[in-house]
Structures are given as C-alpha cells and as structure tokens.
N, C-alpha and C. Protein backbone atom coordinates (compact mmCIF):
# COMPACT_ATOMS: atom_id res chain seq x y z
N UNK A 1 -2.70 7.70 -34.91
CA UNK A 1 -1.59 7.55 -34.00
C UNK A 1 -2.11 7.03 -32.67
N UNK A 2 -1.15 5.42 -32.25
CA UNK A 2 -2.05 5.59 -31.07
C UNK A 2 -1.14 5.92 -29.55
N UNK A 3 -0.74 6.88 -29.58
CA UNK A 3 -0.31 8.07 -28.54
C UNK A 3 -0.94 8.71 -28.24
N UNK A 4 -1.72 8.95 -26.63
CA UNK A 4 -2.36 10.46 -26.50
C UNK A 4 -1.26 11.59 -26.34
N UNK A 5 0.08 10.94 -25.56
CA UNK A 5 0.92 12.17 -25.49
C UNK A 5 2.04 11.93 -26.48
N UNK A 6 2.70 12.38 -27.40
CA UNK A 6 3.63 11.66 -28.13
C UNK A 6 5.02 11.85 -27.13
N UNK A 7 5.34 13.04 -26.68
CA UNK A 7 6.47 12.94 -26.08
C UNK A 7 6.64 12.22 -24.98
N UNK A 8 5.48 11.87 -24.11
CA UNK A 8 5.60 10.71 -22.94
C UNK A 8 6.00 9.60 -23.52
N UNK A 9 5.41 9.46 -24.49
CA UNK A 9 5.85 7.92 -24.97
C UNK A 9 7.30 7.69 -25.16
N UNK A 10 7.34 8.54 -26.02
CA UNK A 10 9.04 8.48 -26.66
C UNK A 10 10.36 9.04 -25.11
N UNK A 11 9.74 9.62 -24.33
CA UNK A 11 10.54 9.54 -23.14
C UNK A 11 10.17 8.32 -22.40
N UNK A 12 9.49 7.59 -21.91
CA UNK A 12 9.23 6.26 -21.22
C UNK A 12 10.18 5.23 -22.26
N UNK A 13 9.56 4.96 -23.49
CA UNK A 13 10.08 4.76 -24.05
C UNK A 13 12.09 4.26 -24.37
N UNK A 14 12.69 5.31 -24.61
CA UNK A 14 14.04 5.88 -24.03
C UNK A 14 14.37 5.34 -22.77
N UNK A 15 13.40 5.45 -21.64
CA UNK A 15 14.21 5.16 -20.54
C UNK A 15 14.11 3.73 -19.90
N UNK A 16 13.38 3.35 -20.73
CA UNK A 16 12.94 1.63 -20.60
C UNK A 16 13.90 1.15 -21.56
N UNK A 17 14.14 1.53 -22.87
CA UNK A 17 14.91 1.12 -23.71
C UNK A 17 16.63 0.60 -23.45
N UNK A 18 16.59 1.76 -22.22
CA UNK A 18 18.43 1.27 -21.45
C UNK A 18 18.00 -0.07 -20.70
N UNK A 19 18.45 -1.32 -21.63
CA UNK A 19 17.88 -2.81 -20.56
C UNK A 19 18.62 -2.96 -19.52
N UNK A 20 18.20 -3.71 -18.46
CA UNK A 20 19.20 -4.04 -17.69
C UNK A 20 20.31 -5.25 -17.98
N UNK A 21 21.39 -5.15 -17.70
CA UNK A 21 22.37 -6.35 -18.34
C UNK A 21 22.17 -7.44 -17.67
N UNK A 22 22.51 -8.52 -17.92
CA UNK A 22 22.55 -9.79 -17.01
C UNK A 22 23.85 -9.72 -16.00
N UNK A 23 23.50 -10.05 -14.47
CA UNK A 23 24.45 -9.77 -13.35
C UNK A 23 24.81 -7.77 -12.96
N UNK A 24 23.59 -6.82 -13.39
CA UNK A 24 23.73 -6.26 -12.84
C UNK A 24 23.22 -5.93 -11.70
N UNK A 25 23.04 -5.69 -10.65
CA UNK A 25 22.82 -5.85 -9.08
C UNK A 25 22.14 -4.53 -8.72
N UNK A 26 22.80 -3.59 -9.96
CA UNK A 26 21.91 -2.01 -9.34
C UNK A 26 20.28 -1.81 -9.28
N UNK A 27 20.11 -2.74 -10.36
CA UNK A 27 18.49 -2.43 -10.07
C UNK A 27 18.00 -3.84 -9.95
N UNK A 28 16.89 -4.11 -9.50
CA UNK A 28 16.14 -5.74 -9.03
C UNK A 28 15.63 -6.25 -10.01
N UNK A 29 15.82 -7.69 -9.91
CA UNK A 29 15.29 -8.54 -10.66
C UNK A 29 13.97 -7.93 -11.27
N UNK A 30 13.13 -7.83 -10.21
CA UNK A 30 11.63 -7.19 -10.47
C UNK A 30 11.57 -6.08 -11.18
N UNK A 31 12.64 -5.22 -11.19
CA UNK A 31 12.41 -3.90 -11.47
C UNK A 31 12.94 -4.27 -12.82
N UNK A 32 14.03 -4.78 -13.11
CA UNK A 32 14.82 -4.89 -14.43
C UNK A 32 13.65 -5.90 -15.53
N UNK A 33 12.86 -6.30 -15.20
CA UNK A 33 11.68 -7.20 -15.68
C UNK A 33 10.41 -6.21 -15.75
N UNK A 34 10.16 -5.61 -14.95
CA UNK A 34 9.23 -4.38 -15.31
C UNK A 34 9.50 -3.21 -16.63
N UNK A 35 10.54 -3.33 -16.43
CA UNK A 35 11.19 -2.22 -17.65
C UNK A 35 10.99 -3.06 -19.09
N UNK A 36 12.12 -4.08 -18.90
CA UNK A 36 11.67 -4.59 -19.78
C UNK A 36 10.38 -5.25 -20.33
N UNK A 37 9.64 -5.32 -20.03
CA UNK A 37 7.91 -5.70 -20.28
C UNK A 37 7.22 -4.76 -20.77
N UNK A 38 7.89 -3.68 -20.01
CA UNK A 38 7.09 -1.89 -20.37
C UNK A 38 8.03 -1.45 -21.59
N UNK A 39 9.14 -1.79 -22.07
CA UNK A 39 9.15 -2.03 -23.19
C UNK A 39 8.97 -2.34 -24.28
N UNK A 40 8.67 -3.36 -24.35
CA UNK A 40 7.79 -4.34 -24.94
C UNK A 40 6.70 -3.78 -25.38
N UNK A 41 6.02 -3.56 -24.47
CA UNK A 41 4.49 -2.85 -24.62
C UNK A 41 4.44 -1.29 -25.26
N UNK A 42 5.21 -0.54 -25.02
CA UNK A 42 5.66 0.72 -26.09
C UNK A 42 5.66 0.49 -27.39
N UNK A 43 6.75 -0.61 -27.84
CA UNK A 43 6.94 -0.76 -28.98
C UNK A 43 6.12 -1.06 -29.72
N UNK A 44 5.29 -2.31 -28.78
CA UNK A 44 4.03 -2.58 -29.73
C UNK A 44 3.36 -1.68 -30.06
N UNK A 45 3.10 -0.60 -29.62
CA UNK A 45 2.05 0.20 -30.27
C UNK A 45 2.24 1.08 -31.06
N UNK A 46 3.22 1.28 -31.38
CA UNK A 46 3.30 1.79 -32.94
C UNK A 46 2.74 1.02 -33.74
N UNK A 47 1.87 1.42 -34.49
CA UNK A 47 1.22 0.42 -35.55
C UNK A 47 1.19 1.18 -37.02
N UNK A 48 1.63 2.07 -37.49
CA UNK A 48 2.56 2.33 -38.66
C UNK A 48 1.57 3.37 -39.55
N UNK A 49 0.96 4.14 -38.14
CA UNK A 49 -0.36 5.70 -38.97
C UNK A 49 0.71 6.52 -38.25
N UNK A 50 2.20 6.42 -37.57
CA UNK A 50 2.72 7.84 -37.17
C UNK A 50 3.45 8.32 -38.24
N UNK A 51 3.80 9.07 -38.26
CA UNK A 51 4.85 9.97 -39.39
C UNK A 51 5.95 9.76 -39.10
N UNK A 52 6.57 9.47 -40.23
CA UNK A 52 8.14 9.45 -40.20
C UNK A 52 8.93 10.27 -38.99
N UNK A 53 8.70 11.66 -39.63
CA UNK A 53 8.94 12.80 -38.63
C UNK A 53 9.39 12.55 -37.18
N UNK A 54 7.81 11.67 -36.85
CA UNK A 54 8.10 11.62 -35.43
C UNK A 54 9.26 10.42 -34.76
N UNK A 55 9.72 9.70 -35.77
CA UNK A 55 10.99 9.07 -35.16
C UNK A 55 12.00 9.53 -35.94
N UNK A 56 12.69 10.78 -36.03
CA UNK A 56 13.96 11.23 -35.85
C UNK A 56 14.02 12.25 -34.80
N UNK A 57 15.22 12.87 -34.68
CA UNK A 57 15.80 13.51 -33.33
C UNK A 57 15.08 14.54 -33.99
C-alpha cells in the first residue's frame, strides 16, 4: 500500500475531490488548480496492493 496514513489520504482526497466549477469566484483560480492537481496526484497512487475494504464507507 502506498499510504503511510490511510485515513489522511482518503480525507485530502474527499476534499480535493469537490472540483471547483467553471465561473465559480469563491475560491481562486490558483487555488481551484491546486486542488485539482492534488487530485490528480492522490489518485495516482493507488496502484492496486490496497484492499478492497479500504474503498467502501
């Protein structure tokens, strides 16, 4: 697994996962591009040694 913490992940994760929409104004260009990138980069690392388990609620 390559997580040292599993629940950090899957909370960063989650909260990167809400994208920002196009024309929303609440959060910045920069910031709405950081999230999404740090998204990106979460996902990739699942590389398919975690357990089922760990992606359901």
């Amino acid at each position: 697994m390559p997580f040292g913490d599993f629940d950090a992940w899957r909370r960063e994760l989650l909260w990167t996962g809400v994208l920002v929409q196009d024309g929303d104004t609440s959060v910045s260009d920069e910031e709405a591009g950081y999230r999404y990138d740090r998204y990106v980069a979460l996902a990739d690392m699942v590389d398919g040694t975690e357990a089922p388990q760990q992606f359901t609620p």
